[in-house]
Protein backbone atom coordinates (compact mmCIF):
# COMPACT_ATOMS: atom_id res chain seq x y z
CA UNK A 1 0.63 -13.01 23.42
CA UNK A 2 1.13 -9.43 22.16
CA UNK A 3 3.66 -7.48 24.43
CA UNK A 4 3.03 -3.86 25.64
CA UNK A 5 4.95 -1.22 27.72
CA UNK A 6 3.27 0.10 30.79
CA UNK A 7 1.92 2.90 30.16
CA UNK A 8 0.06 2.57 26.59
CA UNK A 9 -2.21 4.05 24.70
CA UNK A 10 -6.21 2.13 24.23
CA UNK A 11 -8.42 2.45 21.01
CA UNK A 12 -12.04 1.21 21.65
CA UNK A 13 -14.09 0.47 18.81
CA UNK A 14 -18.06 1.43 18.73
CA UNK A 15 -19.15 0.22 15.11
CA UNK A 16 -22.96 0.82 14.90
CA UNK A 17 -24.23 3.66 12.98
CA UNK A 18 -27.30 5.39 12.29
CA UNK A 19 -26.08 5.19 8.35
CA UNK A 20 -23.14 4.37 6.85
CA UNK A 21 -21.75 7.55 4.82
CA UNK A 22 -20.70 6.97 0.73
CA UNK A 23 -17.37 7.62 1.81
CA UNK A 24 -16.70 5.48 4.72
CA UNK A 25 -14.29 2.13 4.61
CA UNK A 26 -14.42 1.78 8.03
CA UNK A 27 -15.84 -1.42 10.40
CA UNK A 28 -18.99 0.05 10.54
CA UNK A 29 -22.51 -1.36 10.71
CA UNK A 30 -25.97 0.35 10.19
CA UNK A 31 -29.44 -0.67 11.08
CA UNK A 32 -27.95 -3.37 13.59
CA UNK A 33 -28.44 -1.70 16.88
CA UNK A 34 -30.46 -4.94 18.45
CA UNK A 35 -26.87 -6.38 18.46
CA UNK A 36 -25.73 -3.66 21.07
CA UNK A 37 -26.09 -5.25 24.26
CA UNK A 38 -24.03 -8.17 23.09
CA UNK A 39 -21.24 -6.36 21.56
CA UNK A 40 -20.82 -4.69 24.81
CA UNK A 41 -20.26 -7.70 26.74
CA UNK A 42 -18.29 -8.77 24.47
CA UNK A 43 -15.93 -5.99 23.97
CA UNK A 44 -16.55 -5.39 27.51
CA UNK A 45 -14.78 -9.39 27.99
CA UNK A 46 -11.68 -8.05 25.30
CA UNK A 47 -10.84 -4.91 27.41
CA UNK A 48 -10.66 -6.51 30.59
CA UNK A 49 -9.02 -9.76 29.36
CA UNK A 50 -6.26 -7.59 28.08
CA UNK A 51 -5.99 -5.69 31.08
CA UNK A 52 -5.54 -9.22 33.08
CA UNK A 53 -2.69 -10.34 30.94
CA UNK A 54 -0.93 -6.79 30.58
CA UNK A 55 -0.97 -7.07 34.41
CA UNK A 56 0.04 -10.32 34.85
CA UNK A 57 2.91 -9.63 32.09
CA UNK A 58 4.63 -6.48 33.99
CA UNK A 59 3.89 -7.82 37.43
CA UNK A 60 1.92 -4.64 38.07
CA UNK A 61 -0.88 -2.77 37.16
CA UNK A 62 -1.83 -2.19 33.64
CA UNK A 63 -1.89 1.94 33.16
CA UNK A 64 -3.06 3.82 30.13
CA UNK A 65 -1.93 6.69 28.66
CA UNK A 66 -4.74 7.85 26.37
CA UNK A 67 -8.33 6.26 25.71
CA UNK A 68 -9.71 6.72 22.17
CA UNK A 69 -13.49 6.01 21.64
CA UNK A 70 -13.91 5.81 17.95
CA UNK A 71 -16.39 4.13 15.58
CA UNK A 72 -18.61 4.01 13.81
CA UNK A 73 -20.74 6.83 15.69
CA UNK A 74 -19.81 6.08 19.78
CA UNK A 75 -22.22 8.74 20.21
CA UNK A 76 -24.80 5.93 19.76
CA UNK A 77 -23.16 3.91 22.58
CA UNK A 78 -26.53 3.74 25.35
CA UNK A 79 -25.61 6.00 28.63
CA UNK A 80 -25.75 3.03 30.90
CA UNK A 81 -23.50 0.86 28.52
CA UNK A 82 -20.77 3.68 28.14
CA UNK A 83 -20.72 4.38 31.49
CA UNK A 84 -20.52 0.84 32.07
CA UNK A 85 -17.59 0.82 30.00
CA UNK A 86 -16.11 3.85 31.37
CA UNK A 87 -16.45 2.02 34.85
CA UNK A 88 -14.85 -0.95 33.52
CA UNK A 89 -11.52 1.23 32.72
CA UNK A 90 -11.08 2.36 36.14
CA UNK A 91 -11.49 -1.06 37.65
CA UNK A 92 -9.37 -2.43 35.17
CA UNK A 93 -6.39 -0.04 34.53
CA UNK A 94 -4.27 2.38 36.59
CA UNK A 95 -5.45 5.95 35.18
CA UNK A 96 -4.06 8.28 37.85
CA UNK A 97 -1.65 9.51 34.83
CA UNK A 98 -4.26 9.17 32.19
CA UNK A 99 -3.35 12.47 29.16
CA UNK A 100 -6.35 12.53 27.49
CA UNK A 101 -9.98 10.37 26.84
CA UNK A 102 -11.49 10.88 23.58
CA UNK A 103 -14.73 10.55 22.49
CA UNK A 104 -15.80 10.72 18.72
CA UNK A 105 -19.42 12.39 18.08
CA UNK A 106 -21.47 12.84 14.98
CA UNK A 107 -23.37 16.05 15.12
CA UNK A 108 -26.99 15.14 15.32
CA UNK A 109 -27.07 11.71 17.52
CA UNK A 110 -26.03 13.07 21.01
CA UNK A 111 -27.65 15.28 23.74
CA UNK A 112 -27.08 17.95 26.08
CA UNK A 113 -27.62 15.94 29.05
CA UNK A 114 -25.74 12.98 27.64
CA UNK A 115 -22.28 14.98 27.39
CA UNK A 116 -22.62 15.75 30.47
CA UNK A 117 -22.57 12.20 31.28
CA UNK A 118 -19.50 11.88 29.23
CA UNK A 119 -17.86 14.60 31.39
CA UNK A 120 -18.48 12.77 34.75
CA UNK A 121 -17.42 9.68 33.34
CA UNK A 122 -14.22 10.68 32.95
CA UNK A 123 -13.91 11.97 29.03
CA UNK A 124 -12.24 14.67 28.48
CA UNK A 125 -12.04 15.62 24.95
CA UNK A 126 -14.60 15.45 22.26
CA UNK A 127 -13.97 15.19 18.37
CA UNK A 128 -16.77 16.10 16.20
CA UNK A 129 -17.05 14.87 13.00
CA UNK A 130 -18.38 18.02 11.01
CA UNK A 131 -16.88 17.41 7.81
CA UNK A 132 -18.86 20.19 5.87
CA UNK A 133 -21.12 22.75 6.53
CA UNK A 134 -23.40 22.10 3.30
CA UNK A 135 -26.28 20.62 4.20
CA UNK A 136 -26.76 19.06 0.47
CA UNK A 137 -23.45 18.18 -0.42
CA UNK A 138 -23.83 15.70 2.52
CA UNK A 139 -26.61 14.07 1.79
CA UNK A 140 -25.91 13.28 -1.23
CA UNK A 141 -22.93 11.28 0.29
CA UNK A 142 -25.80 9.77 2.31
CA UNK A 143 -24.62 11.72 5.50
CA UNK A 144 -27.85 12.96 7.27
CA UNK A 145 -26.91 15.63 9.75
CA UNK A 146 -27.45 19.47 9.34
CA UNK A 147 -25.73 22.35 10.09
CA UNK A 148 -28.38 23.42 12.61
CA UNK A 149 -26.95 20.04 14.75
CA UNK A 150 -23.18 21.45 14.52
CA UNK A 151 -24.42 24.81 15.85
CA UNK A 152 -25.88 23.28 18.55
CA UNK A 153 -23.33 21.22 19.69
CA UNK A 154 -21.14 23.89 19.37
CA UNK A 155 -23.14 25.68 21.69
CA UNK A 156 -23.38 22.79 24.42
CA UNK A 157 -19.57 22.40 24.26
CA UNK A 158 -18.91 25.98 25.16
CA UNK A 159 -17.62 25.87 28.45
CA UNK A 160 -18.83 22.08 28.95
CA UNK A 161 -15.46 20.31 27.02
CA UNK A 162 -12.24 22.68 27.29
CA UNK A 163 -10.62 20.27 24.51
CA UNK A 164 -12.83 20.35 21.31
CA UNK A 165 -11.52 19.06 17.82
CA UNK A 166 -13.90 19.22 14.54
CA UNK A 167 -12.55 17.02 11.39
CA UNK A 168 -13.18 18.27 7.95
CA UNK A 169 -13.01 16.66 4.44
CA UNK A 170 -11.51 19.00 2.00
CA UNK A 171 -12.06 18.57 -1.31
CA UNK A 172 -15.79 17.03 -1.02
CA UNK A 173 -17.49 17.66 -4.42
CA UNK A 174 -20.26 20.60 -4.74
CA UNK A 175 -18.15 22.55 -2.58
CA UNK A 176 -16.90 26.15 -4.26
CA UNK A 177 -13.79 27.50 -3.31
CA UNK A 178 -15.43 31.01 -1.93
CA UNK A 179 -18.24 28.29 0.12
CA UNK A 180 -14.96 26.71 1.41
CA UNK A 181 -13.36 30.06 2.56
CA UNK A 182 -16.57 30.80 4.75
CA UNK A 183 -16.78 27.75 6.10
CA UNK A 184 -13.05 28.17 7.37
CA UNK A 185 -13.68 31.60 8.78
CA UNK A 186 -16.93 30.67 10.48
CA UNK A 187 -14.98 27.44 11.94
CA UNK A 188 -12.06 29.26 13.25
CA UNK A 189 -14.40 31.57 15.50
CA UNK A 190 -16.16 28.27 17.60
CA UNK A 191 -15.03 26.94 21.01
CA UNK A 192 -13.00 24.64 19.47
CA UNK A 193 -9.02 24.10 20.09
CA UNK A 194 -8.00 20.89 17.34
CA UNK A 195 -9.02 21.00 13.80
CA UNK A 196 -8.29 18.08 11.40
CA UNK A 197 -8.44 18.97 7.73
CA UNK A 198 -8.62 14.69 4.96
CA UNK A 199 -8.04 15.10 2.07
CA UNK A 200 -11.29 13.32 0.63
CA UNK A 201 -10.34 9.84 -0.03
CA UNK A 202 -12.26 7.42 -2.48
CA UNK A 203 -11.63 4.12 -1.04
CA UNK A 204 -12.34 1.19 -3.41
CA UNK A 205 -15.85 -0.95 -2.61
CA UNK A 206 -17.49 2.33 -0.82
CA UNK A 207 -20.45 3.86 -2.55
CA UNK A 208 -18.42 6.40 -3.36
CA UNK A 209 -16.10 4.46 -5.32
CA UNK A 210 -18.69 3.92 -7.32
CA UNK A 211 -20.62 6.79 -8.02
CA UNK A 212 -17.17 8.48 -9.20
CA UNK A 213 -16.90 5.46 -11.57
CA UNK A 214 -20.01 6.33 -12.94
CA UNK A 215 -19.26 9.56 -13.44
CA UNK A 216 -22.39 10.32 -11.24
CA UNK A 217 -20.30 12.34 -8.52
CA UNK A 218 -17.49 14.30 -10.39
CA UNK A 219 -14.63 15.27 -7.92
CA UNK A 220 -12.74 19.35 -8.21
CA UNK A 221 -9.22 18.56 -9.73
CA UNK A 222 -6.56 18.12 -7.40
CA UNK A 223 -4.49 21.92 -7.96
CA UNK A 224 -7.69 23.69 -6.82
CA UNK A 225 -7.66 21.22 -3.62
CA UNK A 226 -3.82 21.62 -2.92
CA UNK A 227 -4.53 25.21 -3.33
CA UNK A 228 -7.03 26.05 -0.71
CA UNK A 229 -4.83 23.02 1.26
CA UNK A 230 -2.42 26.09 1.47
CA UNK A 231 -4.80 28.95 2.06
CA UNK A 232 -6.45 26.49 5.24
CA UNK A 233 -3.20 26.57 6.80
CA UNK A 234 -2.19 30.12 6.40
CA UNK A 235 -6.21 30.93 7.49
CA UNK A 236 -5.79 28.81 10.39
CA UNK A 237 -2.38 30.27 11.49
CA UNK A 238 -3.38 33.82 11.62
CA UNK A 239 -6.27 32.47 14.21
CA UNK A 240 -3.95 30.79 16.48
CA UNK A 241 -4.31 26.77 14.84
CA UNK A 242 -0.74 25.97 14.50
CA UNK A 243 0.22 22.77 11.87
CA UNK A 244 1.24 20.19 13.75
CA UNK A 245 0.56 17.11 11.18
CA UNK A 246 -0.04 17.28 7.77
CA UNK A 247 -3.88 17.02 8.64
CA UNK A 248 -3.48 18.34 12.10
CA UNK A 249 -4.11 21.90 13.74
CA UNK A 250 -4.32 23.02 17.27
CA UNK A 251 -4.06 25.81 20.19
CA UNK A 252 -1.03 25.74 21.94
CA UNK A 253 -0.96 22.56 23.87
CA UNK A 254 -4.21 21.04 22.60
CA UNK A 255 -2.28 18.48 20.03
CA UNK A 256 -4.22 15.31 19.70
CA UNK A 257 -1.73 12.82 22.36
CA UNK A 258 -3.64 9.48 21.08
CA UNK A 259 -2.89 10.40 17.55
CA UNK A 260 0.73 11.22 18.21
CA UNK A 261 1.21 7.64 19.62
CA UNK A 262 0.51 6.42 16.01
CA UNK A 263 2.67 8.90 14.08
CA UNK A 264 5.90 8.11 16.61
CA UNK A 265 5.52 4.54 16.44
CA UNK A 266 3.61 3.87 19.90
CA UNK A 267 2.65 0.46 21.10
CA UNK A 268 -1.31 0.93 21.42
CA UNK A 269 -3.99 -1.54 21.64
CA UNK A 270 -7.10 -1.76 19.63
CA UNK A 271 -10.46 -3.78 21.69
CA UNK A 272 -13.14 -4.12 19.09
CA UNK A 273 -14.66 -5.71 16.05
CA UNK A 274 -12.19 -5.48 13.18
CA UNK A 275 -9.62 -3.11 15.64
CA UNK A 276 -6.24 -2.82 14.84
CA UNK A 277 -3.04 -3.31 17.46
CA UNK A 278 0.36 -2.75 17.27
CA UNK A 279 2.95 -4.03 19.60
CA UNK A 280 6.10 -2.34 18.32
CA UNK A 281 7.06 -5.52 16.38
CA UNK A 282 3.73 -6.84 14.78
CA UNK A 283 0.65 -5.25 13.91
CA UNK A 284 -2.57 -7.14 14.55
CA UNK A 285 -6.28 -6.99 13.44
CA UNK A 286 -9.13 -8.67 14.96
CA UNK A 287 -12.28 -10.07 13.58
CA UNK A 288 -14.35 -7.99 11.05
CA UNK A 289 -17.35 -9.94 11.26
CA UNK A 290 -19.69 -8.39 13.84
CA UNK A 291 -20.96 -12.00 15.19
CA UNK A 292 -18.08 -14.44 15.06
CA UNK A 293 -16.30 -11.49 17.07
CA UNK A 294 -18.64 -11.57 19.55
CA UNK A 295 -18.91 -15.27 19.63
CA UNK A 296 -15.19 -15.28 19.57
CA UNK A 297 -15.44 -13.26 23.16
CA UNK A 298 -17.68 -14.83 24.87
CA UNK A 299 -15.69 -18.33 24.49
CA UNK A 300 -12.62 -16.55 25.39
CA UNK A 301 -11.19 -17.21 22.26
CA UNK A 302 -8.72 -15.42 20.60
CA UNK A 303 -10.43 -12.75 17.71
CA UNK A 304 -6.93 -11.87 15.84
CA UNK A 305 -7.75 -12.94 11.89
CA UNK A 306 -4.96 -11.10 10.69
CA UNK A 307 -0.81 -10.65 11.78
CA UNK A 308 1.97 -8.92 10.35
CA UNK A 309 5.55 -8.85 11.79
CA UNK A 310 7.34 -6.01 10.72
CA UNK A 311 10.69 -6.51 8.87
CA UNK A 312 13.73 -3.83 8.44
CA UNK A 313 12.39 -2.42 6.09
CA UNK A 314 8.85 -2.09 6.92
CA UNK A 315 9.70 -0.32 9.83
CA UNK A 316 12.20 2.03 8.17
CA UNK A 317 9.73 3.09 5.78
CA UNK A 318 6.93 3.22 8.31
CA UNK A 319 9.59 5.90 10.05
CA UNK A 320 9.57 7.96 7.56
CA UNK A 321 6.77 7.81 5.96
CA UNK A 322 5.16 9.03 9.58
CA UNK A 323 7.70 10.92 10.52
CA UNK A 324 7.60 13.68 7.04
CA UNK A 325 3.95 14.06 7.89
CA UNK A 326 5.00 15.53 11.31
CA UNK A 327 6.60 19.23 11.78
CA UNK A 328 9.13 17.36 14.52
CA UNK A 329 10.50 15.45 11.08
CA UNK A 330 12.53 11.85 11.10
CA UNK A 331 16.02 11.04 12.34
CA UNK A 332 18.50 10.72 9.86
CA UNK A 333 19.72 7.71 11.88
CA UNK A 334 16.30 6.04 11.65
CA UNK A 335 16.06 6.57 7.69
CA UNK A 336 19.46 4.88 7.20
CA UNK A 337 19.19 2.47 9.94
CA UNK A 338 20.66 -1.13 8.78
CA UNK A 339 21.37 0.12 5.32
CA UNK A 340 25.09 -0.55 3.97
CA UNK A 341 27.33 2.38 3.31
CA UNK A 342 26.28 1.96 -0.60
CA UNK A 343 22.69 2.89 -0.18
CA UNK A 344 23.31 5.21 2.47
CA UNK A 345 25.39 6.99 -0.32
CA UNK A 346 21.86 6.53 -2.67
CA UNK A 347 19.87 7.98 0.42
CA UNK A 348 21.76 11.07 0.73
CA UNK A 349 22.08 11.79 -2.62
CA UNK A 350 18.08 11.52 -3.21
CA UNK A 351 18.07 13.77 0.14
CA UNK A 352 20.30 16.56 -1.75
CA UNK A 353 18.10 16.40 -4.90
CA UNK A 354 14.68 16.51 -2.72
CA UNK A 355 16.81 19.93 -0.80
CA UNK A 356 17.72 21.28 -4.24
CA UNK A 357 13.82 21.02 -5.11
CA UNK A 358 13.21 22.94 -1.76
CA UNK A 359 10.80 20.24 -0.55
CA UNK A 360 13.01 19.14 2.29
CA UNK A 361 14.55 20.83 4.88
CA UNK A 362 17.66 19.29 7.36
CA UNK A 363 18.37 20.60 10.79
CA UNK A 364 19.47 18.84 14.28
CA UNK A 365 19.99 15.28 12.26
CA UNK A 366 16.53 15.62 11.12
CA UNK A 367 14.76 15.42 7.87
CA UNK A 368 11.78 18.12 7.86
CA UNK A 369 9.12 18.76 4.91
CA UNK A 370 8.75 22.38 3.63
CA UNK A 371 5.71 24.30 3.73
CA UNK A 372 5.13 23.13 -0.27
CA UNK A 373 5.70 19.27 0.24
CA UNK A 374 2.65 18.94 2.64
CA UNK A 375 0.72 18.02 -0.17
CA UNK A 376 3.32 15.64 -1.69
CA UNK A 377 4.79 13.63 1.39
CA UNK A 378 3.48 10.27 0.46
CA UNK A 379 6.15 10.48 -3.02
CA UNK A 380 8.46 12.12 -0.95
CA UNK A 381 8.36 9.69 1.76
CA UNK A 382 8.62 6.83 -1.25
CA UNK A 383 11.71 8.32 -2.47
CA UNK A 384 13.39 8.55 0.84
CA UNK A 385 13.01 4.64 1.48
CA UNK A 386 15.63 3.19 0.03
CA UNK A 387 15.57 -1.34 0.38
CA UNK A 388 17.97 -3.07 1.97
């Protein structure tokens, strides 16, 4: 059995979709709704299972930290399942302490009267995925909403959800760098407090993937992206959105607490077809396949098809590697942690060349990233790891 602390953090996968976007490698299924009902009793059977054993492991109720509704589109997820669901939480898990319950929405597939479910079901923060506010860039990366649903919702939100967060994909191709700019300066006036900036990603097997193979979808070269990476943040700065994460911006006290979890290292617990867990040791994945999953549940039977315990150095580089893309940085301890005196000597000279390039900064025992590594910490973070 996987072991968790008391409290820890929940991820709750919702995988139907109205359409499954070019761009999306996710656990995601389209034109499958009949399967709803069944998925919910079956993910319904997952949660609660794993609040029994958490319970009977600490000889005391299981309490969460922060609930993460993510998909797919959970904005699909029918009223009376979700708050079924939502119901199911509170019977199942201490929550008196509960930081923060997330739902993720698709602009386009929700209601007025619906969020207002969500808010007396206990959710407390909404994350919209806008992504772009170009009506035919998106389709033709097969995502159907408009910016007429984003207005909207941005209008039901005000005053409804105090903790908003929009994610956008920078670098999405048929986007100018003056359309960008207005975009950002119409964003930055919502009534909105979290704003997550991708880099567009082209993961292999997506529709995507393939259309840039073709040459059919030609992507803006990566200095102009890294460019207005740098203009976002100073934009977003001078409006109060303070960098965070390397993708991450937020008022004051509106930082995203499930997604810190995963950046520090947090135990957290993923219920859901193809969800991902991680116990501080191992990290775990269940079933991708939407039927045997369910099947799986219903007989009681364990859904984990995949497990990887962590070594040394696995977990070193994981440390750094998530530590650089925070502004709070990585121990020096941690980086070094098990390594002999030799290639500590080879870590700290790599860390004086990376300081002489002025893409590292050191201060408290702490390795920090500079304002101009943001877009490089993936090399950086592969030059700090040094193997045992």
């Amino acid at each position: 059995m996987q072991d968790f602390p008391n409290p820890i953090s929940i991820y709750i996968h919702w995988p139907f979709c109205p359409y499954k976007c070019s761009f999306c490698p996710f656990v995601a299924f389209s034109k499958m709704d009949r399967f709803m009902d069944e998925y919910h009793k079956a993910l319904s059977a997952e949660v609660i299972r794993f609040a029994q054993d958490v319970t009977a492991q600490l000889n005391c109720p299981a309490k969460l930290r922060t609930i993460y509704i993510g998909g797919g589109t959970p904005s699909t997820w029918p009223n009376q399942l979700l708050l079924d669901m939502c119901g199911i939480l509170k019977n199942s898990f201490d929550l008196q302490n509960l930081e923060e319950m997330t739902i993720e929405v698709n602009p386009g597939t929700v209601s007025l009267e619906q969020m207002k479910l969500w808010k007396t079901a206990g959710i407390t923060r909404i994350s919209v995925g806008v992504q772009s506010l170009n009506d035919q860039v998106l389709e033709k990366l097969t995502r159907y909403q408009k910016v007429e649903d984003v207005h909207r919702l941005m209008g039901w939100v005000d005053g409804l959800f105090d903790s908003v967060s929009i994610d956008l994909i920078l670098g999405l191709p048929g986007v100018t760098d003056d359309e960008w700019k207005r975009q950002i300066e119409e964003i930055v006036t919502w009534p909105i407090r979290h704003i997550s900036v991708y880099f567009l990603s082209i993961h292999e097997g997506t529709e995507l993937y393939f259309k840039v193979r073709r040459n059919t979808i030609v992507l803006p070269p990566d200095d102009q992206i890294v460019d207005l990476y740098y203009w976002t943040i100073d934009t977003f700065a001078a409006h109060g959105f303070l960098q965070y994460e390397i993708s991450s911006f937020a008022k004051p006290g509106y930082e995203s607490r499930h997604n810190r979890a995963y950046w520090s290292r947090k135990q957290y617990k993923g219920c859901g077809v193809g969800a991902w867990s991680f116990d501080g040791e191992s990290r775990f994945q269940n079933e991708k396949k939407l039927m045997t999953y369910i099947e799986a549940q219903n007989k009681g039977e364990s859904c984990v098809v995949y497990k990887e315990k962590l070594t040394e150095d696995n977990i070193r580089f994981e440390t750094i590697m998530l530590g650089l893309r925070t502004l709070e940085g990585v121990k020096i301890d941690d980086a070094i942690l098990g390594l002999s005196d030799a290639k500590r000597g080879e870590f700290f000279e790599k860390l004086a060349i990376l300081a002489g390039q002025n893409l590292i900064n050191q201060a408290g025992g702490k390795v920090y990233l500079t304002a101009r590594a943001f877009s490089i910490e993936n090399e950086i973070a592969a030059a700090l790891y040094i193997e045992k």
